[in-house]
PDB file of N, CA and C in Angstrom:
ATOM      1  N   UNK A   1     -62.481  82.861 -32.693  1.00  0.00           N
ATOM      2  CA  UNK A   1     -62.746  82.275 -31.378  1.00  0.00           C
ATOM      3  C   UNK A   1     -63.092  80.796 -31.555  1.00  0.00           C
ATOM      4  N   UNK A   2     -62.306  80.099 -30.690  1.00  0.00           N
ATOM      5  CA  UNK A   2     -63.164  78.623 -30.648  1.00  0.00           C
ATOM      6  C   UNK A   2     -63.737  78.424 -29.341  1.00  0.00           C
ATOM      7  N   UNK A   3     -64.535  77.253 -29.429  1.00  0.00           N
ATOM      8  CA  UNK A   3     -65.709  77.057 -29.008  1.00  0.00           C
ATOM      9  C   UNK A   3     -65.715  75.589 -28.611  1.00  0.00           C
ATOM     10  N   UNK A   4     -65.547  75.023 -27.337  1.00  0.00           N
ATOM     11  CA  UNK A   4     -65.270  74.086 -26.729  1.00  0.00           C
ATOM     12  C   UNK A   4     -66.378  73.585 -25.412  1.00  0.00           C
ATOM     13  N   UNK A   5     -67.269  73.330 -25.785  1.00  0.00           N
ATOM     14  CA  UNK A   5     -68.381  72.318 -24.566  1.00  0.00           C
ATOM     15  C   UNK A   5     -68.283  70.963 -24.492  1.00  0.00           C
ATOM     16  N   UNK A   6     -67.929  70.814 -22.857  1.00  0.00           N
ATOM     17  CA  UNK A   6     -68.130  70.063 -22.193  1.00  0.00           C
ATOM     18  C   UNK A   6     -69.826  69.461 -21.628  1.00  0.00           C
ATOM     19  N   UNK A   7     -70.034  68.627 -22.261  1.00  0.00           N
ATOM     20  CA  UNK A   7     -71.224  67.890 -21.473  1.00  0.00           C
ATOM     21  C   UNK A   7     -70.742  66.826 -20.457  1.00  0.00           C
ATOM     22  N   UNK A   8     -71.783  67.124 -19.334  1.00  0.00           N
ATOM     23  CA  UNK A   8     -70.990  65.819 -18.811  1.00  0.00           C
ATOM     24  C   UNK A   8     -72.804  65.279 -17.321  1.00  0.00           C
ATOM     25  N   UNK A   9     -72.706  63.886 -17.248  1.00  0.00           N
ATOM     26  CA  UNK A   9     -73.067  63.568 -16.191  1.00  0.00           C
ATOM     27  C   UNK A   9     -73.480  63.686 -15.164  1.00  0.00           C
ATOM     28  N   UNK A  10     -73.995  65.288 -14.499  1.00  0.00           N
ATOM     29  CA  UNK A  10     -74.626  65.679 -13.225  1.00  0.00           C
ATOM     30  C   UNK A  10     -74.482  63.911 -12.319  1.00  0.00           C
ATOM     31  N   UNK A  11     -75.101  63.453 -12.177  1.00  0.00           N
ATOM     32  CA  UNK A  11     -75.911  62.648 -11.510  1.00  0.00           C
ATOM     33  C   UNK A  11     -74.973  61.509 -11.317  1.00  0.00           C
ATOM     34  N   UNK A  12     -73.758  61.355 -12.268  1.00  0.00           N
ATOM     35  CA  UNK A  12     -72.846  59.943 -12.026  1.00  0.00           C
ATOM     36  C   UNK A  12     -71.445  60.628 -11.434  1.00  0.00           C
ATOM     37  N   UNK A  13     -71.530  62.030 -11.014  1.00  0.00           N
ATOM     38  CA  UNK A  13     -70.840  63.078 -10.766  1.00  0.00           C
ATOM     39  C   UNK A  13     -69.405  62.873 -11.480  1.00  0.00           C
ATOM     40  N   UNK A  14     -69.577  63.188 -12.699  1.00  0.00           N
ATOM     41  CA  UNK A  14     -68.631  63.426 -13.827  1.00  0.00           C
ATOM     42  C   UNK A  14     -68.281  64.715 -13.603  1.00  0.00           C
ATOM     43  N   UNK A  15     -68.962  65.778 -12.633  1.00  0.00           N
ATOM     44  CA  UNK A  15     -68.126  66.933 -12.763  1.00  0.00           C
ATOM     45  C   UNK A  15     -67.437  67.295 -12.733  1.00  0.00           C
ATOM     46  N   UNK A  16     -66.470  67.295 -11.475  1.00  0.00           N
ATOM     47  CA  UNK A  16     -64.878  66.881 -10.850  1.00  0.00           C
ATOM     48  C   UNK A  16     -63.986  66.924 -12.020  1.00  0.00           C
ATOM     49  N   UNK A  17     -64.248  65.822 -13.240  1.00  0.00           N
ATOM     50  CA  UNK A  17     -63.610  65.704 -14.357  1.00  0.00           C
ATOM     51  C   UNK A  17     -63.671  66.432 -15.693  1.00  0.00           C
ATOM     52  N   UNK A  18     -65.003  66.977 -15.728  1.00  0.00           N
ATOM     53  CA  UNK A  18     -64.955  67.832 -16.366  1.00  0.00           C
ATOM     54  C   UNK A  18     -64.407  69.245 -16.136  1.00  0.00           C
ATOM     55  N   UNK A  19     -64.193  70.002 -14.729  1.00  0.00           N
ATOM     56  CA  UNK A  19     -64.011  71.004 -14.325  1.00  0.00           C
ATOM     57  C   UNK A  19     -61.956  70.763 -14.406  1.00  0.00           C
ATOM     58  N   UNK A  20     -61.760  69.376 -14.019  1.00  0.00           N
ATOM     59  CA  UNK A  20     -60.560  69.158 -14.238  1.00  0.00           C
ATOM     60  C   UNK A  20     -59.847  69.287 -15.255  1.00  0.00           C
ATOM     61  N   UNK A  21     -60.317  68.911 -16.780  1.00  0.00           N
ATOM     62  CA  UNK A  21     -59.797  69.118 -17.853  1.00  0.00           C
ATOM     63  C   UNK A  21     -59.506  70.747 -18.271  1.00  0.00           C
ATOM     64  N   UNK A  22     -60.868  71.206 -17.616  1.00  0.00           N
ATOM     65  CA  UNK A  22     -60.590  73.089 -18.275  1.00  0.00           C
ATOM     66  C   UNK A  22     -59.626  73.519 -17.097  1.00  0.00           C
ATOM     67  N   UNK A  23     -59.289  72.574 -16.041  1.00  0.00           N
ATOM     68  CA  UNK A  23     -58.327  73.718 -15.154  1.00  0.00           C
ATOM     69  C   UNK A  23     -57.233  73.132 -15.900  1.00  0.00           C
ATOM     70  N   UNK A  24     -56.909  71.817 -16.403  1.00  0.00           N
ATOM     71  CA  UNK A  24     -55.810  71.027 -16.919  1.00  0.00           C
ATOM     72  C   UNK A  24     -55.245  72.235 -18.302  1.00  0.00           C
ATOM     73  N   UNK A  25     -56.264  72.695 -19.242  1.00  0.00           N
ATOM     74  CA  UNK A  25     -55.962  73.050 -20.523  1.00  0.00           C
ATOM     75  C   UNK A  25     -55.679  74.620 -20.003  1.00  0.00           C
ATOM     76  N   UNK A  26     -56.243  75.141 -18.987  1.00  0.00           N
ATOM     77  CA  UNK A  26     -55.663  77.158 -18.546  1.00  0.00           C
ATOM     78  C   UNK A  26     -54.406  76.932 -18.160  1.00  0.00           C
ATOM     79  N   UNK A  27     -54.176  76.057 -17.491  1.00  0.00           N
ATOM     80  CA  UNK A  27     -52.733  75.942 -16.563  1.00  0.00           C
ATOM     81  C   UNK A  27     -51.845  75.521 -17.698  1.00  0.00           C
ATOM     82  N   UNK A  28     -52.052  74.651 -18.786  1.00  0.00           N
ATOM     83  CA  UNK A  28     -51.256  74.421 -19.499  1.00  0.00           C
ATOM     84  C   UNK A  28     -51.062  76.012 -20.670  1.00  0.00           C
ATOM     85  N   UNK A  29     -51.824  76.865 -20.953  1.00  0.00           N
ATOM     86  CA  UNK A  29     -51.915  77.209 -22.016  1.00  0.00           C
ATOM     87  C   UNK A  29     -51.821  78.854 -21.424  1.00  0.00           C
ATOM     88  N   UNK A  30     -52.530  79.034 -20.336  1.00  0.00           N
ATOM     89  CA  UNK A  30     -52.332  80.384 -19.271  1.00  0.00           C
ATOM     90  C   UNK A  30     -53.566  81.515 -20.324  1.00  0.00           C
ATOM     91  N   UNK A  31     -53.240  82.683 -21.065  1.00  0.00           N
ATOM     92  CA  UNK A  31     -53.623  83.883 -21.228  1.00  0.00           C
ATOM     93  C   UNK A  31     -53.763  83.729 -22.445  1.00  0.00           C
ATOM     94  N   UNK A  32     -52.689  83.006 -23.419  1.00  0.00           N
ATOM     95  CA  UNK A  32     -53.132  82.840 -24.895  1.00  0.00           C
ATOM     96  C   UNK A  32     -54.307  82.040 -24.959  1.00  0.00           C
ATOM     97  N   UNK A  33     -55.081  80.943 -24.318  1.00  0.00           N
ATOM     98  CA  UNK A  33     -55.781  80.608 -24.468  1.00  0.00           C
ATOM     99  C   UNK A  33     -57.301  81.209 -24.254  1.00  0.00           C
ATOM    100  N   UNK A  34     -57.202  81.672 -23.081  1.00  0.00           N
ATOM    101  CA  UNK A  34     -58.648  82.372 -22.369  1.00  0.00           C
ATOM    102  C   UNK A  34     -58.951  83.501 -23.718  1.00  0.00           C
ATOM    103  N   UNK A  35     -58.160  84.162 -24.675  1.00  0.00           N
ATOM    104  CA  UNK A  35     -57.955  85.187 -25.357  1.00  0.00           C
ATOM    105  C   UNK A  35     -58.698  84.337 -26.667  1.00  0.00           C
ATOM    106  N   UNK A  36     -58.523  83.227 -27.469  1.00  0.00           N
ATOM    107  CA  UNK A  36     -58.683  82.435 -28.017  1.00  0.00           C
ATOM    108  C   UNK A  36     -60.073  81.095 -27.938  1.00  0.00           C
ATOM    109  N   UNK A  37     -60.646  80.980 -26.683  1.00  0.00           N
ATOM    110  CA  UNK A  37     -61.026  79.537 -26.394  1.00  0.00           C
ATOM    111  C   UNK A  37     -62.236  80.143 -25.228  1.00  0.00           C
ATOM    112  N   UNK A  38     -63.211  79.972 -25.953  1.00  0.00           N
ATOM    113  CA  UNK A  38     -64.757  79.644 -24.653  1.00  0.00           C
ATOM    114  C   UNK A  38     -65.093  78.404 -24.773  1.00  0.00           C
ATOM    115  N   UNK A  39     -65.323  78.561 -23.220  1.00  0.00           N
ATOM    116  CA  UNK A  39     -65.610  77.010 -22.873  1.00  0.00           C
ATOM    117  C   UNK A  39     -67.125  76.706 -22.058  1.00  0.00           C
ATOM    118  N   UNK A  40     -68.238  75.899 -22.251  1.00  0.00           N
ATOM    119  CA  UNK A  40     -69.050  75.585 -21.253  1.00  0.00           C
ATOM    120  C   UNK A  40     -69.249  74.778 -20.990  1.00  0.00           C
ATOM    121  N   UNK A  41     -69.259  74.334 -19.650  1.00  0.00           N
ATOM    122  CA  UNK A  41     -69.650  73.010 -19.224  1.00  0.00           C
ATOM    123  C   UNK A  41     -71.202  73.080 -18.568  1.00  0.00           C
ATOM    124  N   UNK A  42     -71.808  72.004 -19.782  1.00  0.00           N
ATOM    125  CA  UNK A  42     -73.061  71.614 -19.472  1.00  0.00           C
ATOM    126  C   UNK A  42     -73.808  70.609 -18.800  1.00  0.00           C
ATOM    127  N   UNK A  43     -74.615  70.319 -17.545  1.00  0.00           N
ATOM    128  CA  UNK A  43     -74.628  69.396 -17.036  1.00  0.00           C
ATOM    129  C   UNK A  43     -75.808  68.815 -17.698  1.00  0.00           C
ATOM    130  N   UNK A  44     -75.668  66.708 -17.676  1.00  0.00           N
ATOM    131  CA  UNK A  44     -76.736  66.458 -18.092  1.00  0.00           C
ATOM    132  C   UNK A  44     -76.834  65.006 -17.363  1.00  0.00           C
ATOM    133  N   UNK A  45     -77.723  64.062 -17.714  1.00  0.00           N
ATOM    134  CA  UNK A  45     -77.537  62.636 -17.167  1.00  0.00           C
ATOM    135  C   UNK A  45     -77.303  61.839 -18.301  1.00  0.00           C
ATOM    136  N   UNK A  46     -77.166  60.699 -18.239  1.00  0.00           N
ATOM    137  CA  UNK A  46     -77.761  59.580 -18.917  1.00  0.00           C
ATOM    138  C   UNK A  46     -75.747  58.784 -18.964  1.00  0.00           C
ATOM    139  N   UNK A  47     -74.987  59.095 -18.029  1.00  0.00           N
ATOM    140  CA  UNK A  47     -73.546  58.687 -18.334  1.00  0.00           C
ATOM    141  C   UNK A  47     -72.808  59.753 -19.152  1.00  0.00           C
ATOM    142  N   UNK A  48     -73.528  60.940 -19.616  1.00  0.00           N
ATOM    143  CA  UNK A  48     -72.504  61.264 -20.983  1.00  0.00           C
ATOM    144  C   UNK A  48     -71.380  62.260 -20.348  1.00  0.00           C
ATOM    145  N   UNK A  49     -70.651  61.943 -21.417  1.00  0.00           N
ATOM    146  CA  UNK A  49     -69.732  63.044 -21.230  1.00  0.00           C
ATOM    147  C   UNK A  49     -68.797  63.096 -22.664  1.00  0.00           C
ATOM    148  N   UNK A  50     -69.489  64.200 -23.277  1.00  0.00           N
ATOM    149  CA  UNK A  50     -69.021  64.562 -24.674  1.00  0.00           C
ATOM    150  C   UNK A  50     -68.618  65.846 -24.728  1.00  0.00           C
ATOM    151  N   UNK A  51     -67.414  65.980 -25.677  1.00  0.00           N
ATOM    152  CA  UNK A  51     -66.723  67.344 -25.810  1.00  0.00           C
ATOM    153  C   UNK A  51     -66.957  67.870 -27.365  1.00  0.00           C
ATOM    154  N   UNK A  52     -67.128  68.742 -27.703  1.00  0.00           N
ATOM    155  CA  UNK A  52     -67.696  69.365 -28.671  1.00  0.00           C
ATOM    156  C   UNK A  52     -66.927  70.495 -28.914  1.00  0.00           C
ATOM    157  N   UNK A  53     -66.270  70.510 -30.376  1.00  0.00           N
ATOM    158  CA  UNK A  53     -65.163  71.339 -30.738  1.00  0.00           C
ATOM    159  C   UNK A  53     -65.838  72.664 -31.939  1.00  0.00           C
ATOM    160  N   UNK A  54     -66.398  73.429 -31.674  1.00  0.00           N
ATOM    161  CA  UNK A  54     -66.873  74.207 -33.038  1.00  0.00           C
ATOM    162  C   UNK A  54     -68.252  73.533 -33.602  1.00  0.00           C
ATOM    163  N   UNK A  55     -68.829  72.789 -32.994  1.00  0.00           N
ATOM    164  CA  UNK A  55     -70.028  72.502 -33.296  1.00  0.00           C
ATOM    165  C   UNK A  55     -69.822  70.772 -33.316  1.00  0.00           C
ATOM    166  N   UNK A  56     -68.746  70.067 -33.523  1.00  0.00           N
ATOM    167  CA  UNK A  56     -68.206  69.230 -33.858  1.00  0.00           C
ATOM    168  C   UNK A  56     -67.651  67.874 -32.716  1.00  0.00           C
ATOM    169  N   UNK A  57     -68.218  66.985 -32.396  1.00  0.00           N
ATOM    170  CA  UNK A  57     -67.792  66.247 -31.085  1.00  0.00           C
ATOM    171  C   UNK A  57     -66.947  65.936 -31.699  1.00  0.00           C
ATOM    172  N   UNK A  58     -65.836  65.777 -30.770  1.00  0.00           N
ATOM    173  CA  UNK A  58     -64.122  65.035 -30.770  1.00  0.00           C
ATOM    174  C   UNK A  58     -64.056  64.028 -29.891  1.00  0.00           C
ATOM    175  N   UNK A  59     -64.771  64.101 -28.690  1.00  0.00           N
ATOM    176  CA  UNK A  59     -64.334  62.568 -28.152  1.00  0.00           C
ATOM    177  C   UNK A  59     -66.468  62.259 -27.812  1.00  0.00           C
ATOM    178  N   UNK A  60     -66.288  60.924 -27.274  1.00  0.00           N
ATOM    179  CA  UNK A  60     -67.814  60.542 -26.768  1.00  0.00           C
ATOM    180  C   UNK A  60     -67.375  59.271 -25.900  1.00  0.00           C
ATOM    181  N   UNK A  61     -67.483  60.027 -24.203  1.00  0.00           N
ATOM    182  CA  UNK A  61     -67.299  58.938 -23.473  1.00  0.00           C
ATOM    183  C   UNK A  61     -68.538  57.098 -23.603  1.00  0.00           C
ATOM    184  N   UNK A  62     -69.127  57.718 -24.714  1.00  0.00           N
ATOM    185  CA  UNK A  62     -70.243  56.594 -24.960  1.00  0.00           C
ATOM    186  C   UNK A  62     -69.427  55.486 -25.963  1.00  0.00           C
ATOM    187  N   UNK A  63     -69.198  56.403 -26.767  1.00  0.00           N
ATOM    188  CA  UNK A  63     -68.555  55.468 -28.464  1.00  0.00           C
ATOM    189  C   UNK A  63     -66.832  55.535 -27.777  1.00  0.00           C
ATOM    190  N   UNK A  64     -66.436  55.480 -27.038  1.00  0.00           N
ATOM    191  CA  UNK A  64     -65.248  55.436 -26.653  1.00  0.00           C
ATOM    192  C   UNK A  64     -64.964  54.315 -25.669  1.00  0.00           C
ATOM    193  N   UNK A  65     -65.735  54.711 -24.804  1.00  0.00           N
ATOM    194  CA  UNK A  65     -65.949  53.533 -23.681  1.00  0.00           C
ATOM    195  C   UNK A  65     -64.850  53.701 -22.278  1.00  0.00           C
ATOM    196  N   UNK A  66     -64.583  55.352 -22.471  1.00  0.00           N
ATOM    197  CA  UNK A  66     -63.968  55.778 -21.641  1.00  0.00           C
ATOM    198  C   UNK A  66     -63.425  57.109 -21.456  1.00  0.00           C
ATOM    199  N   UNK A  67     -62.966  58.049 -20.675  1.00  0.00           N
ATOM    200  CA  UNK A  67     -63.159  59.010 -20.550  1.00  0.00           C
ATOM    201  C   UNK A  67     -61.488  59.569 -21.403  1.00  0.00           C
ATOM    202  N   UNK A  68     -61.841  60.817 -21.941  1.00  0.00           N
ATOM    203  CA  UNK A  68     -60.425  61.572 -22.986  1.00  0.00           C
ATOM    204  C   UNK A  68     -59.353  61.636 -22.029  1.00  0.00           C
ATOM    205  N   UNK A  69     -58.092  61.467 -22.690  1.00  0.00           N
ATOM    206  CA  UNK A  69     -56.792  61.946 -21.757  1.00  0.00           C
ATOM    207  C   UNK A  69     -57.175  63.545 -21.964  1.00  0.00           C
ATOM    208  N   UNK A  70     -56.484  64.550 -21.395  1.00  0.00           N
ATOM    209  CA  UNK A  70     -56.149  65.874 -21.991  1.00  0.00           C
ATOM    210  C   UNK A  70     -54.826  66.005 -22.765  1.00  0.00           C
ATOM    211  N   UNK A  71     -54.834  65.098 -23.449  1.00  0.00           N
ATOM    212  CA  UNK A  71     -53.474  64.935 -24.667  1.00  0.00           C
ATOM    213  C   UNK A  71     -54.457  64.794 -25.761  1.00  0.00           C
ATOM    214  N   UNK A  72     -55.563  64.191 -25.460  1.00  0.00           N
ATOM    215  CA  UNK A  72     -56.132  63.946 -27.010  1.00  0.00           C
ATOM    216  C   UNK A  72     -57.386  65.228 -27.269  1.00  0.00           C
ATOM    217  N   UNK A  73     -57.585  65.459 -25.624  1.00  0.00           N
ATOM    218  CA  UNK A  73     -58.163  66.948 -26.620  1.00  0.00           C
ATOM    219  C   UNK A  73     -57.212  68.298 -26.910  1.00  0.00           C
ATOM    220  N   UNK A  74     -56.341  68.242 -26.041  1.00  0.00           N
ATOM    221  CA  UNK A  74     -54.936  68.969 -26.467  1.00  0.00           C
ATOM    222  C   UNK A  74     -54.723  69.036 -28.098  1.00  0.00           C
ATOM    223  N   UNK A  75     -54.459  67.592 -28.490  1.00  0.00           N
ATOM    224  CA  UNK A  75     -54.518  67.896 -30.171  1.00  0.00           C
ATOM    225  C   UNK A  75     -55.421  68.295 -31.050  1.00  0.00           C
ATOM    226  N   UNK A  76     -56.340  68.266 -30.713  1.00  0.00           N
ATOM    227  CA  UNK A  76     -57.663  68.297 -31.409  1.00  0.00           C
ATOM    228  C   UNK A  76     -58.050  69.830 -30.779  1.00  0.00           C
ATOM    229  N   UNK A  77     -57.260  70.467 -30.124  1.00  0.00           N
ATOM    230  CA  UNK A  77     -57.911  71.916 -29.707  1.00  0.00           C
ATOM    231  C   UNK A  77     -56.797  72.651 -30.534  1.00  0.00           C
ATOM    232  N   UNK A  78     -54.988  72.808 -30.374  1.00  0.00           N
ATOM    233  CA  UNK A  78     -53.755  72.963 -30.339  1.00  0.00           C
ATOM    234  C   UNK A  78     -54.030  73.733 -32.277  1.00  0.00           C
ATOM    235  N   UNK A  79     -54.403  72.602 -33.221  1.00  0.00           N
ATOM    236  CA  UNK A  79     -54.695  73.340 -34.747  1.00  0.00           C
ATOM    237  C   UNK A  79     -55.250  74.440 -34.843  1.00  0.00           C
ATOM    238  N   UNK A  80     -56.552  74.446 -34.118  1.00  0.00           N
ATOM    239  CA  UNK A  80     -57.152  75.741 -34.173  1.00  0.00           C
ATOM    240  C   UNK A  80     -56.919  77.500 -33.611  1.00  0.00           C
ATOM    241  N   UNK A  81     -56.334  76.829 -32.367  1.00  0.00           N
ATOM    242  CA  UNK A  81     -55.628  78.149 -31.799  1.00  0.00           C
ATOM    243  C   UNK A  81     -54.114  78.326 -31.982  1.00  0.00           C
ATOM    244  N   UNK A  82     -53.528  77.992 -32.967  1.00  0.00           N
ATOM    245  CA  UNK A  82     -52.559  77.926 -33.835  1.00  0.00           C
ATOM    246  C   UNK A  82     -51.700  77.852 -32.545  1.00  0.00           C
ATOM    247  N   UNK A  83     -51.766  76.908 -31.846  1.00  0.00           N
ATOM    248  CA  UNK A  83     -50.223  76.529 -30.711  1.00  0.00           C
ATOM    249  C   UNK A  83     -49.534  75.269 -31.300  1.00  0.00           C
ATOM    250  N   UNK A  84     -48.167  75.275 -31.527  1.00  0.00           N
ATOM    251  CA  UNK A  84     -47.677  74.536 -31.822  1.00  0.00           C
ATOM    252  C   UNK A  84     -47.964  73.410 -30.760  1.00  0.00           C
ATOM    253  N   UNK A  85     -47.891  71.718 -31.574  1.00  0.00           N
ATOM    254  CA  UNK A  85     -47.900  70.615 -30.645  1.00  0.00           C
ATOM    255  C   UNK A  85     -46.498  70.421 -29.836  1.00  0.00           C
ATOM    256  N   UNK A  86     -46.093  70.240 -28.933  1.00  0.00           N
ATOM    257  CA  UNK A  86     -44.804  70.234 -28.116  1.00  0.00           C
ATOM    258  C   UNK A  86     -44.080  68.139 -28.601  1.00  0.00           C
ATOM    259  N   UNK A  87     -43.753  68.278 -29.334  1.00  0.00           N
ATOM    260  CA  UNK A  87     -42.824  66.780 -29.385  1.00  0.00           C
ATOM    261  C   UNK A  87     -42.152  66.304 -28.097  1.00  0.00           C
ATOM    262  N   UNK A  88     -42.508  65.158 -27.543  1.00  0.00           N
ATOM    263  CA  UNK A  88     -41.690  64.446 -26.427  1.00  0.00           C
ATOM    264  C   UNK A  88     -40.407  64.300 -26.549  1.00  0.00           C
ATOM    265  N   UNK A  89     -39.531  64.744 -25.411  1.00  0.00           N
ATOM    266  CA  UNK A  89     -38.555  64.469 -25.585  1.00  0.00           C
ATOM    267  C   UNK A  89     -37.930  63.080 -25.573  1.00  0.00           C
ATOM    268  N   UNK A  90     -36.607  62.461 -26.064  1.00  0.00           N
ATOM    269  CA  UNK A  90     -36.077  61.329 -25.850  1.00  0.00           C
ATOM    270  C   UNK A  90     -35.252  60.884 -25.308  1.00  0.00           C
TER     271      UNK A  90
END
């Protein structure tokens, strides 16, 4: 099982975006994922909004200076639940 928390912002209402990414990653991924992938989103203040992979942050809207596409946690989720990455077409 992996293990994916969302912290995010109560108060600068970052929620919207956080609730957006986990509807972004079910819709993309459907039944193999929910089978594979818990997710919580935790509310907090102070601006943050950090994603945490297995114990492990992957992005930090602080040290970033801006909020993740869902392409870059896509890759950084995609290894673990053994889904192949999809190559762009040309």
């Amino acid at each position: 099982m992996v293990d994916l928390e969302i912290t995010y912002c109560q108060p600068c209402g970052h929620q919207p975006r956080a609730v957006e990414l986990v509807n972004q990653l079910l819709a993309e991924y459907g039944m193999p994922l929910n089978k594979k992938l818990t997710v919580a989103l935790k509310p907090a203040d102070s601006g943050i909004f950090d994603i945490v992979l297995d114990g492990q942050l992957i992005f930090s809207r602080k040290q970033q200076g801006r909020f993740p596409t869902i392409d870059e946690i896509k890759k950084q989720i995609e290894p673990k639940l053994s889904i192949p990455i999809e190559m762009p077409s040309k």
